[in-house]
Each structure stands twice: as structure tokens, then as C-alpha cells.
Protein backbone atom coordinates (compact mmCIF):
# COMPACT_ATOMS: atom_id res chain seq x y z
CA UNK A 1 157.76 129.25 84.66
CA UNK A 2 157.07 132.84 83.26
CA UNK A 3 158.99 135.37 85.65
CA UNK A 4 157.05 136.50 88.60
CA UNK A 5 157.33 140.18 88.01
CA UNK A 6 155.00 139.93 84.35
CA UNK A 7 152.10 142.13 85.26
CA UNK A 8 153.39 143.29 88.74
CA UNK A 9 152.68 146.72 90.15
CA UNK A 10 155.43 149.13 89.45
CA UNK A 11 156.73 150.68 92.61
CA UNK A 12 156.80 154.52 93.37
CA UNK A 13 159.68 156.43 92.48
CA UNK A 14 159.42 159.75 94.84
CA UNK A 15 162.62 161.44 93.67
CA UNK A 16 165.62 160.98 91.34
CA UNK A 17 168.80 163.13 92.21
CA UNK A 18 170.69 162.78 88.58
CA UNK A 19 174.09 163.92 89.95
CA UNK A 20 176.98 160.92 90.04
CA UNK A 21 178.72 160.32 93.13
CA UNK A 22 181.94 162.84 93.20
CA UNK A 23 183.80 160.38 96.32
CA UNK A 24 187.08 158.80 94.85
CA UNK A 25 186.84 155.23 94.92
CA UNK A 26 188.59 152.48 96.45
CA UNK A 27 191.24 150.40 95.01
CA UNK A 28 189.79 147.79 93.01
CA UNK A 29 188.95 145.77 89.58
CA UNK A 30 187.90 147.94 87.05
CA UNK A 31 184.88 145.40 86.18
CA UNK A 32 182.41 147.93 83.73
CA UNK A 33 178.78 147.54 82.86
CA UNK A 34 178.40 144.69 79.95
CA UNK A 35 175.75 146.53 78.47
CA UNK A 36 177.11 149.62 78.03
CA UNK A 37 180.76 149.45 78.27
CA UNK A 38 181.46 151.49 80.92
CA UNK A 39 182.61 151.88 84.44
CA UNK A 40 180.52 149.75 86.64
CA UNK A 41 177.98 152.03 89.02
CA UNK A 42 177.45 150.32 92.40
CA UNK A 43 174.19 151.36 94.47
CA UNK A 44 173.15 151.19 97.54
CA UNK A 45 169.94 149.82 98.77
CA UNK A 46 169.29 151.33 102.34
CA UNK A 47 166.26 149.98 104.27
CA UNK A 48 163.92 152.39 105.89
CA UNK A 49 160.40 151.49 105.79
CA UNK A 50 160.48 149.96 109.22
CA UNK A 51 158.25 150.84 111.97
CA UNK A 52 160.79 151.57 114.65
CA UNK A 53 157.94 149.71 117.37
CA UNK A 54 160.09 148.60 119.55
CA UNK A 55 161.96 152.03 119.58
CA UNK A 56 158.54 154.01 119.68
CA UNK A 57 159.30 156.87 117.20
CA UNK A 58 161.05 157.42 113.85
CA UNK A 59 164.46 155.42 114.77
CA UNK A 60 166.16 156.06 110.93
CA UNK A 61 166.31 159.63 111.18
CA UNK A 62 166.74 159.70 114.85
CA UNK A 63 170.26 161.98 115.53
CA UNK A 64 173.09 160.72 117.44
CA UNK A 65 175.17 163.00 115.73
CA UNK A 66 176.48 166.30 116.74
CA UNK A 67 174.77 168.43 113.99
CA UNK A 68 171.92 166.01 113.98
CA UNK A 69 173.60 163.64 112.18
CA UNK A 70 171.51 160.18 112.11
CA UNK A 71 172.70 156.48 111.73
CA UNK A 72 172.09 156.02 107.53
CA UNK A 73 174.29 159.39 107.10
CA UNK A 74 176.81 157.71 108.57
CA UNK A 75 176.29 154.61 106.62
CA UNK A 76 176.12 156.83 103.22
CA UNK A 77 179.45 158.53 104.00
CA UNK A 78 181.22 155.36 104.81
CA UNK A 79 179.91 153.71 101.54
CA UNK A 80 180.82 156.34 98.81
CA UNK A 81 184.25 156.14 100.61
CA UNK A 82 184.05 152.97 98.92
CA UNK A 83 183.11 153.78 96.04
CA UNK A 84 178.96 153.74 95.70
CA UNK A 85 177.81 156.46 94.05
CA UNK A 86 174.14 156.02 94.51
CA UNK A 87 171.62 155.87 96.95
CA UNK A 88 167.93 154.31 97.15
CA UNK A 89 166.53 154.36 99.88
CA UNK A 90 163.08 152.45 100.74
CA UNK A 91 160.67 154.13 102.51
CA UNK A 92 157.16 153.98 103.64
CA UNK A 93 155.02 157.17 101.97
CA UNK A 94 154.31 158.59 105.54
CA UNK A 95 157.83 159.56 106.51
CA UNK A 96 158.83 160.63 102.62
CA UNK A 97 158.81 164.66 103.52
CA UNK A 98 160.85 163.94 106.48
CA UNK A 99 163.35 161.25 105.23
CA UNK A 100 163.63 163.30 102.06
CA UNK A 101 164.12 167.00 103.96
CA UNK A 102 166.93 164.95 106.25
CA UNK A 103 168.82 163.67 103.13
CA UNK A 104 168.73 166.75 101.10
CA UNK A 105 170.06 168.68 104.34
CA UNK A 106 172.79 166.63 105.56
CA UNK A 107 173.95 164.77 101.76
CA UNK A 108 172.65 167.05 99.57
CA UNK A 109 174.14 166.60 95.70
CA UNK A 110 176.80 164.60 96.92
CA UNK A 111 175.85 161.51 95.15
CA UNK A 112 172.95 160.46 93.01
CA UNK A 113 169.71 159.64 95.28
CA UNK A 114 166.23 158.48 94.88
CA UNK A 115 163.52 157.19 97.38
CA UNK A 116 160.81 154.32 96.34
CA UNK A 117 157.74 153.81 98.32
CA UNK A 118 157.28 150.25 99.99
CA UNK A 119 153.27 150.26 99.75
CA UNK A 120 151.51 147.51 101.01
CA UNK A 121 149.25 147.31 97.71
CA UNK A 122 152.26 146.73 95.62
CA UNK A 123 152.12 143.45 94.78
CA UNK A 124 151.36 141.02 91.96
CA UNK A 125 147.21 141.85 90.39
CA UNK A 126 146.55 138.40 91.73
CA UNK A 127 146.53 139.18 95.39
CA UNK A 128 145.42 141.96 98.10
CA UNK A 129 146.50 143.03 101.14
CA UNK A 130 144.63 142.31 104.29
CA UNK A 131 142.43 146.03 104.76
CA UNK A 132 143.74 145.47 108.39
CA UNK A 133 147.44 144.78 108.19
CA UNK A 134 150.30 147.76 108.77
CA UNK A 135 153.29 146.01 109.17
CA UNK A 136 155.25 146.41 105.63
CA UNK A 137 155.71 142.77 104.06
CA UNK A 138 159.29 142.90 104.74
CA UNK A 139 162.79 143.16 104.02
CA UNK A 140 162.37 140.69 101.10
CA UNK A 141 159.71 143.18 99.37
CA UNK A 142 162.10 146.09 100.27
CA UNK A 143 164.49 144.92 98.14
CA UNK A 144 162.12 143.84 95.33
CA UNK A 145 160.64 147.29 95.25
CA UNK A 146 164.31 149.43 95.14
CA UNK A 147 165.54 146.75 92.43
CA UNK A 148 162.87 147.68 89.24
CA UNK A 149 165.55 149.01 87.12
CA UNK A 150 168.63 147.99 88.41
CA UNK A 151 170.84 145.91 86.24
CA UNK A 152 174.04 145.58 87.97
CA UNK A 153 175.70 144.32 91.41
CA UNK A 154 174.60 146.19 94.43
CA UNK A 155 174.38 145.99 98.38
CA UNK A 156 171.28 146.45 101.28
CA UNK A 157 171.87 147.50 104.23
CA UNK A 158 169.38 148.65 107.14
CA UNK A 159 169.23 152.49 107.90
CA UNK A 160 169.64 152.08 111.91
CA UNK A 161 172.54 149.82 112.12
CA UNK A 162 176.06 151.58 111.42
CA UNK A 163 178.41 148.67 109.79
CA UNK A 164 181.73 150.71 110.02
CA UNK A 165 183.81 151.95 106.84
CA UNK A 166 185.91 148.39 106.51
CA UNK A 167 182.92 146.66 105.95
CA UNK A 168 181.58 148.86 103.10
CA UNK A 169 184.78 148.25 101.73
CA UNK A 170 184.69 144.61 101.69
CA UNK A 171 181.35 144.66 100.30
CA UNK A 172 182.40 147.02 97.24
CA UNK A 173 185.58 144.94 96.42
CA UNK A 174 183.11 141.82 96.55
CA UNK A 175 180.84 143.38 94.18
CA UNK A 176 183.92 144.82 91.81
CA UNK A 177 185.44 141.69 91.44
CA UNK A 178 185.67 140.13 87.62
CA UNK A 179 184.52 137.41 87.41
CA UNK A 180 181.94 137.42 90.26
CA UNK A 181 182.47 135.30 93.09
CA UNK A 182 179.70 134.13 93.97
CA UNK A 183 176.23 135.22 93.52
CA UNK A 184 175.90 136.81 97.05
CA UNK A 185 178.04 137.98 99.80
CA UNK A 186 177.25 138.31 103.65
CA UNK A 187 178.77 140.73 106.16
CA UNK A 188 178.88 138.72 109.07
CA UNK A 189 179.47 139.81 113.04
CA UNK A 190 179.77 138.18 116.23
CA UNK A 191 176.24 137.93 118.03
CA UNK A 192 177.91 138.81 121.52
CA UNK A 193 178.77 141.90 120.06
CA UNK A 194 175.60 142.52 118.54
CA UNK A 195 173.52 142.62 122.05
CA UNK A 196 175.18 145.74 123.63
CA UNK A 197 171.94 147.66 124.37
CA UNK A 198 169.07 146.79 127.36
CA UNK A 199 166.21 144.29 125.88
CA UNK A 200 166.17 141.78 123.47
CA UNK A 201 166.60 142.10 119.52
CA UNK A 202 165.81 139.88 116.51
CA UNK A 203 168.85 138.64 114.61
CA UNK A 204 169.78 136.50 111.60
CA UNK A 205 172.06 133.18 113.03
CA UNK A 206 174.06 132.10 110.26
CA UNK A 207 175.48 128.78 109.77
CA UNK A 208 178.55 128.75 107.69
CA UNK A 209 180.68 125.56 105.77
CA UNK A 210 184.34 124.97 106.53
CA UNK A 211 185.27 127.01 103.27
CA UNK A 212 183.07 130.53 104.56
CA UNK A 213 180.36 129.90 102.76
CA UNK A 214 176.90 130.19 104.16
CA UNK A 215 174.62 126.98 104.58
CA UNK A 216 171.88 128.85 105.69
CA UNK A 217 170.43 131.81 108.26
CA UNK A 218 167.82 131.30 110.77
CA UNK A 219 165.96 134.48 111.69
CA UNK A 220 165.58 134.38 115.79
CA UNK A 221 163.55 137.04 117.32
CA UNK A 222 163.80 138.11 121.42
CA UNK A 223 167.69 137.35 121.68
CA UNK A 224 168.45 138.11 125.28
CA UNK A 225 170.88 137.23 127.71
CA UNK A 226 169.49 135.43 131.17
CA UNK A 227 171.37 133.71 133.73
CA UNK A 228 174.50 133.41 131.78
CA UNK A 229 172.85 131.91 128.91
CA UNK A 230 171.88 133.68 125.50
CA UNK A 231 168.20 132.60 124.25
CA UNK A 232 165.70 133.21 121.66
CA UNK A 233 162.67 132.26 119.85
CA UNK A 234 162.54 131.18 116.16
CA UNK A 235 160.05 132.61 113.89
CA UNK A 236 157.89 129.27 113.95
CA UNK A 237 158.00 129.56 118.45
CA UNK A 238 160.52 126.95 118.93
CA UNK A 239 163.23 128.11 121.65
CA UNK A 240 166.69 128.07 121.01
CA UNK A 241 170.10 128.39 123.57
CA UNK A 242 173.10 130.39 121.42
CA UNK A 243 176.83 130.95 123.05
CA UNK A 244 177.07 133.83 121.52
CA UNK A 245 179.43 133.27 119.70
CA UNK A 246 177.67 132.32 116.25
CA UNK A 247 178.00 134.77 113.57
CA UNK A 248 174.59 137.06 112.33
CA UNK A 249 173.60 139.11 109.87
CA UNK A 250 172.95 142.42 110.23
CA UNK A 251 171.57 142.75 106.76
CA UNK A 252 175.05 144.01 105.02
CA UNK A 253 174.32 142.33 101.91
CA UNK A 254 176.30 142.22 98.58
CA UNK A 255 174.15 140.71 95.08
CA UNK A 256 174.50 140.18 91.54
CA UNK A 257 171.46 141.33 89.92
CA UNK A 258 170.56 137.34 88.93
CA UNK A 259 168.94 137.26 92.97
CA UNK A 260 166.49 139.66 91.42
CA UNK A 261 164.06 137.37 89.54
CA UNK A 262 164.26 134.81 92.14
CA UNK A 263 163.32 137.03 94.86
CA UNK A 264 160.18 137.53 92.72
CA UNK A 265 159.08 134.08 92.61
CA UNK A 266 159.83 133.78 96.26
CA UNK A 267 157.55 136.78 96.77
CA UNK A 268 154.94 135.33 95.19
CA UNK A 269 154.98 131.59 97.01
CA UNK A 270 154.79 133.41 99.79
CA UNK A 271 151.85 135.47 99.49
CA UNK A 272 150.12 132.35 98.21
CA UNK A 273 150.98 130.95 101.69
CA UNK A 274 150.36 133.87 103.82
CA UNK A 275 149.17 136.89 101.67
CA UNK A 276 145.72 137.22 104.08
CA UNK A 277 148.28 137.14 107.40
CA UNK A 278 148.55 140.94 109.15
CA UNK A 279 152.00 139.60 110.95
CA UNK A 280 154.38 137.63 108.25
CA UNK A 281 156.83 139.17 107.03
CA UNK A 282 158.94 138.26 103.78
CA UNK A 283 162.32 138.29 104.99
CA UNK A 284 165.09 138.62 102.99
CA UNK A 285 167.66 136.49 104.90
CA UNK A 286 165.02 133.80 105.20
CA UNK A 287 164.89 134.38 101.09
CA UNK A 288 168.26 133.90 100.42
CA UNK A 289 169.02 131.29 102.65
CA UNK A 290 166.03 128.55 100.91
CA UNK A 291 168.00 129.77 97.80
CA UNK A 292 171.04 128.14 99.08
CA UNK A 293 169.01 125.16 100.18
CA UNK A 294 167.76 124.92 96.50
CA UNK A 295 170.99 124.92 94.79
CA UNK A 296 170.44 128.58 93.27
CA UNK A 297 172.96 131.05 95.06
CA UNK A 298 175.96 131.05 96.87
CA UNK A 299 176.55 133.36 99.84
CA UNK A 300 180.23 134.46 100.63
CA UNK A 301 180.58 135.54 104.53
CA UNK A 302 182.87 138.09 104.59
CA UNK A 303 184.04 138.99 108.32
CA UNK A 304 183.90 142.40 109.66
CA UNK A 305 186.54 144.62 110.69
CA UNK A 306 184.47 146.84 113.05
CA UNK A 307 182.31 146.49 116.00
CA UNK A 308 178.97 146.77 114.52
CA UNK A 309 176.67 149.57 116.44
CA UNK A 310 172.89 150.55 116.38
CA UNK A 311 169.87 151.39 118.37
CA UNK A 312 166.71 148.89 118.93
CA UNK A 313 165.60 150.46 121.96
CA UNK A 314 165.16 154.13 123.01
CA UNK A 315 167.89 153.48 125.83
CA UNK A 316 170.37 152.17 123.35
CA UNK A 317 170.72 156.45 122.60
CA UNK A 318 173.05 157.83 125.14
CA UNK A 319 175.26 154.75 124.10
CA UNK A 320 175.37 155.08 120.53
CA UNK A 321 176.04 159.06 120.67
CA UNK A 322 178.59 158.10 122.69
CA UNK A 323 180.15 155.53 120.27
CA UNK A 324 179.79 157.95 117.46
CA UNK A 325 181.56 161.11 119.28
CA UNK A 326 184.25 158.78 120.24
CA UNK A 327 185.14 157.86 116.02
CA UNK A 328 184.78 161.57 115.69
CA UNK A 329 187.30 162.00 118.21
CA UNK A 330 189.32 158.83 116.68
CA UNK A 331 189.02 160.70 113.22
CA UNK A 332 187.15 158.09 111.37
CA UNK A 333 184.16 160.43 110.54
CA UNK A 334 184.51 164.15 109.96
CA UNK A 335 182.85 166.22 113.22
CA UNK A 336 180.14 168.05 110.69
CA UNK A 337 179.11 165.60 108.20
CA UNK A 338 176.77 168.15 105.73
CA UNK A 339 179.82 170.31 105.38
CA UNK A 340 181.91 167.03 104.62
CA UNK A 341 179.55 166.02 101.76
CA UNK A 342 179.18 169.28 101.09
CA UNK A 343 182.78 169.88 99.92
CA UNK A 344 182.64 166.68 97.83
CA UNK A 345 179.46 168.10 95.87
């Protein structure tokens, strides 16, 4: 069939930073660009559009730091550590001024940075959004929308969840590697570890072969602990019972740029299924994992070497600042993290 993306709205670039990334990178295989010979760029897809409902204000540029300093900062100075040298980050038109104000401040030229709009009307000519619907279509479109132009390998992550420097790393060396690996990779983390804060959260449960490869990912929404027992509720309503002990996604994701066109087609089935729906979402885990089911990628789960940390709920604050003054104090982040990019610049 003709690719899905013929005739499809372009999405909204709000800003283009031109400036390469000035961080040294990691150790690693110097795989280059085959279209152009050189060096291969790696970007960064960070997540943003999300409401924050459950959290009841803007949760991505919420600070936790102690010059204001907000979870995706974090997250940006962890990955050009490992070598990414640019940025897009998805965002709903709304909290553009804001998001893009908070980045200039606190990154500034440090690395090369755009934003792209995650509209609800951006989608194929054939189909329209419901006039009542909010919620963004979801992580799947997220992707979709920062992905246009890109050409290359490149990871997603969420802008509220900090993943921890070793796992950027593991990601990077994933995506560096020559030949590729596999067509995806997975940062996985233990799901006890995942439910720190008060209330439940939604999480990806992953299901993985004897050889670390994923078989698929489940997304399970109100994960809470109760009598001793961890439960949940699958997207379709059926309950489930976990130990806790199964590994989730966090949405640390590595890809080869051949996901791209399938995401499209995805996108498309399912606003033929549920394109007049004000609630589904197109996630991407859900994505990827019917494009194991089909054959057409392979997910490596790589393991991560840090405690993952984040905020659902507005109580989960006090806890994360404290987490994040504590790798201050441990010296894995520098105390002021402006004047930190700001030297690299």
C-alpha cells in the first residue's frame, strides 16, 4: 500500500535553534549518516504535550530544582552527556511561550532545539477530529509529528520522568552501533520501583523472551498497591494482579528511522477505528508492541542502571526535590544547571 503519510498535514515547526550540540560524546562506534557521509547526529524526541490531569497544573515545567530547574532539564543534560546534540520537543500550542521561555533560560544555545506543535487537526485530509475532544491523540502521534524530517536513529522519552545518566547512555550506544541491532530498543525498570509516590499511575508491562527481547507491552492504567497485592486495569477494563516485579516502560525508547512509516499506517488504522472517540489515545508502546506481533520490529530491553524518578501526582513534589538535591549532593548533576549549559555554549 502507498505510505500513509502521502497527503498528510505537515506539523508545526515553532522554532529551530541551528547551533550543534558542543557536549563531548560518549565512547562509541563512529557509525556516520549514509547519506551524507558524516558523523551520525542523534536527537532527542522529548514528550510534552500531556495534560498533566492527574497532577492539576503544568507538570513538565514544574521545578524541583534549586534554580527552578524542572524534570526534562535534567533529562537534556543527562542526554548530551551522551552524546545527543539535539532536542525536539512536542508540545501542545497553549504552553509554547512558556515551554519555549523555560528552555531558552535554563539550556539556552547549548545544543540545537526546536519545538513542533501536537494539534489535534493534524492528521491525514481523510479524517476530523471530534469538535469536542481535548485529550491529544497520544504518544503514538507525538512521535509521528517530531519525526517529519528526521532520517536517522533517535530516542523518546517523556518530559516528567527523569531516567538517570546510565540509561541515556545505553540508549546512545544502542543507537551508535554499526550494524543496527535491532530495529528498536527499550529502557526497561522494575515496576516496584516505579510506584514510589501516593495514588495510582498508568504503566507499560512488558513481557520479554529468554534472549531480552520484547514479546510485547500491555499498557495498564490505575497501578496501585492494596492489601499486599499490586493491581490494575487494562485499557479494554479487564483487571489484572502484578508482583511487582515485571519490568515497564517508562517510554525511554531507542528507533531506527524504518519505525517511522509504520507508525503512519498504524495511525491511520486507528483513526479508522476510533477517529470520532474524545478518549482513545494512540499509544506508542501499544504501536510498537502489534509491530512485534506482526513480524516487523524487534525491541531490545536494555536494563537500567538507575532508580527511575518522576512526579504523577502533586504530592509526589517534596519527594522528587528531595531525590534531585540528594544527586546534587552525590555530584551527578551540577547544583546550577543554566550556568552548566551555559559554559558548554
Amino acid at each position: 500500500p502507498p505510505p500513509v503519510s502521502r497527503g498528510r498535514a505537515r506539523p508545526t515547526i515553532l522554532e529551530n535553534s541551528r547551533r550543534p550540540g558542543p557536549f563531548t560524546r560518549e565512547a562509541g562506534s563512529a557509525r556516520s549518516d549514509p547519506r551524507r557521509g558524516e558523523p551520525l547526529r542523534l536527537p532527542l524526541v522529548i514528550m510534552a504535550a500531556g495534560l498533566s490531569t492527574r497532577f492539576g497544573r503544568l507538570k513538565q515545567l514544574h521545578p524541583i530544582g534549586p534554580h527552578g530547574e524542572a524534570i526534562l532539564d535534567y533529562n537534556v543534560y543527562d542526554a548530551a552527556r551522551a552524546g545527543f546534540d539535539k532536542v525536539i520537543f512536542v508540545v501542545r500550542p497553549e504552553i509554547l511561550g512558556a515551554m519555549r521561555d523555560h528552555v531558552r533560560s535554563v539550556i539556552g544555545d547549548a545544543l540545537e532545539v526546536s519545538f513542533v506543535s501536537q494539534e489535534l487537526g493534524s492528521i491525514p485530509p481523510d479524517f476530523r477530529a471530534p469538535p469536542d475532544r481535548r485529550k491529544p491523540w497520544g504518544t503514538g502521534q507525538a512521535v509521528l509529528e517530531a519525526t517529519r524530517d528526521l532520517h536517522q536513529p533517535f530516542a523518546v522519552c517523556n518530559a516528567d520522568d527523569l531516567y538517570g545518566a546510565g540509561a541515556f547512555r545505553l540508549i546512545a550506544e544502542h543507537l551508535r552501533a554499526s550494524p543496527a541491532r535491532t530495529e528498536s530498543a527499550l529502557i526497561g525498570y522494575t515496576l516496584s520501583d516505579t510506584l514510589t509516590g501516593a495514588g495510582s499511575v498508568a504503566r507499560g508491562v512488558c513481557v520479554l523472551r529468554r534472549e531480552g527481547y520484547l514479546e510485547r507491552i500491555t499498557e495498564v492504567r490505575d497501578i496501585h498497591r492494596k492489601d499486599g497485592w499490586v493491581r490494575g486495569v487494562e485499557v479494554d477494563g479487564e483487571p489484572v494482579e502484578l508482583t511487582g516485579g515485571e519490568t515497564v516502560s517508562m517510554n525511554l525508547w531507542g528507533f531506527q528511522p524504518s519505525v517511522i512509516p509504520l507508525l503512519h499506517r498504524q495511525f491511520v488504522r486507528f483513526l479508522g477505528l476510533w477517529g470520532s472517540d474524545t478518549q482513545q489515545e494512540f499509544f506508542l508502546s501499544t504501536a510498537i508492541s502489534d509491530q512485534i506481533r506482526l513480524g516487523a520490529t524487534s525491541v531490545q530491553v536494555l536494563h537500567a542502571p538507575e532508580l527511575w524518578f518522576g512526579m504523577t501526582h502533586a504530592t509526589d513534589h517534596d519527594r522528587t526535590k528531595v531525590e534531585i538535591l540528594s544527586r546534587i549532593e552525590n555530584g551527578a548533576y551540577p547544583d546550577d544547571l543554566a550556568a552548566a549549559f551555559a559554559v558548554k555554549a
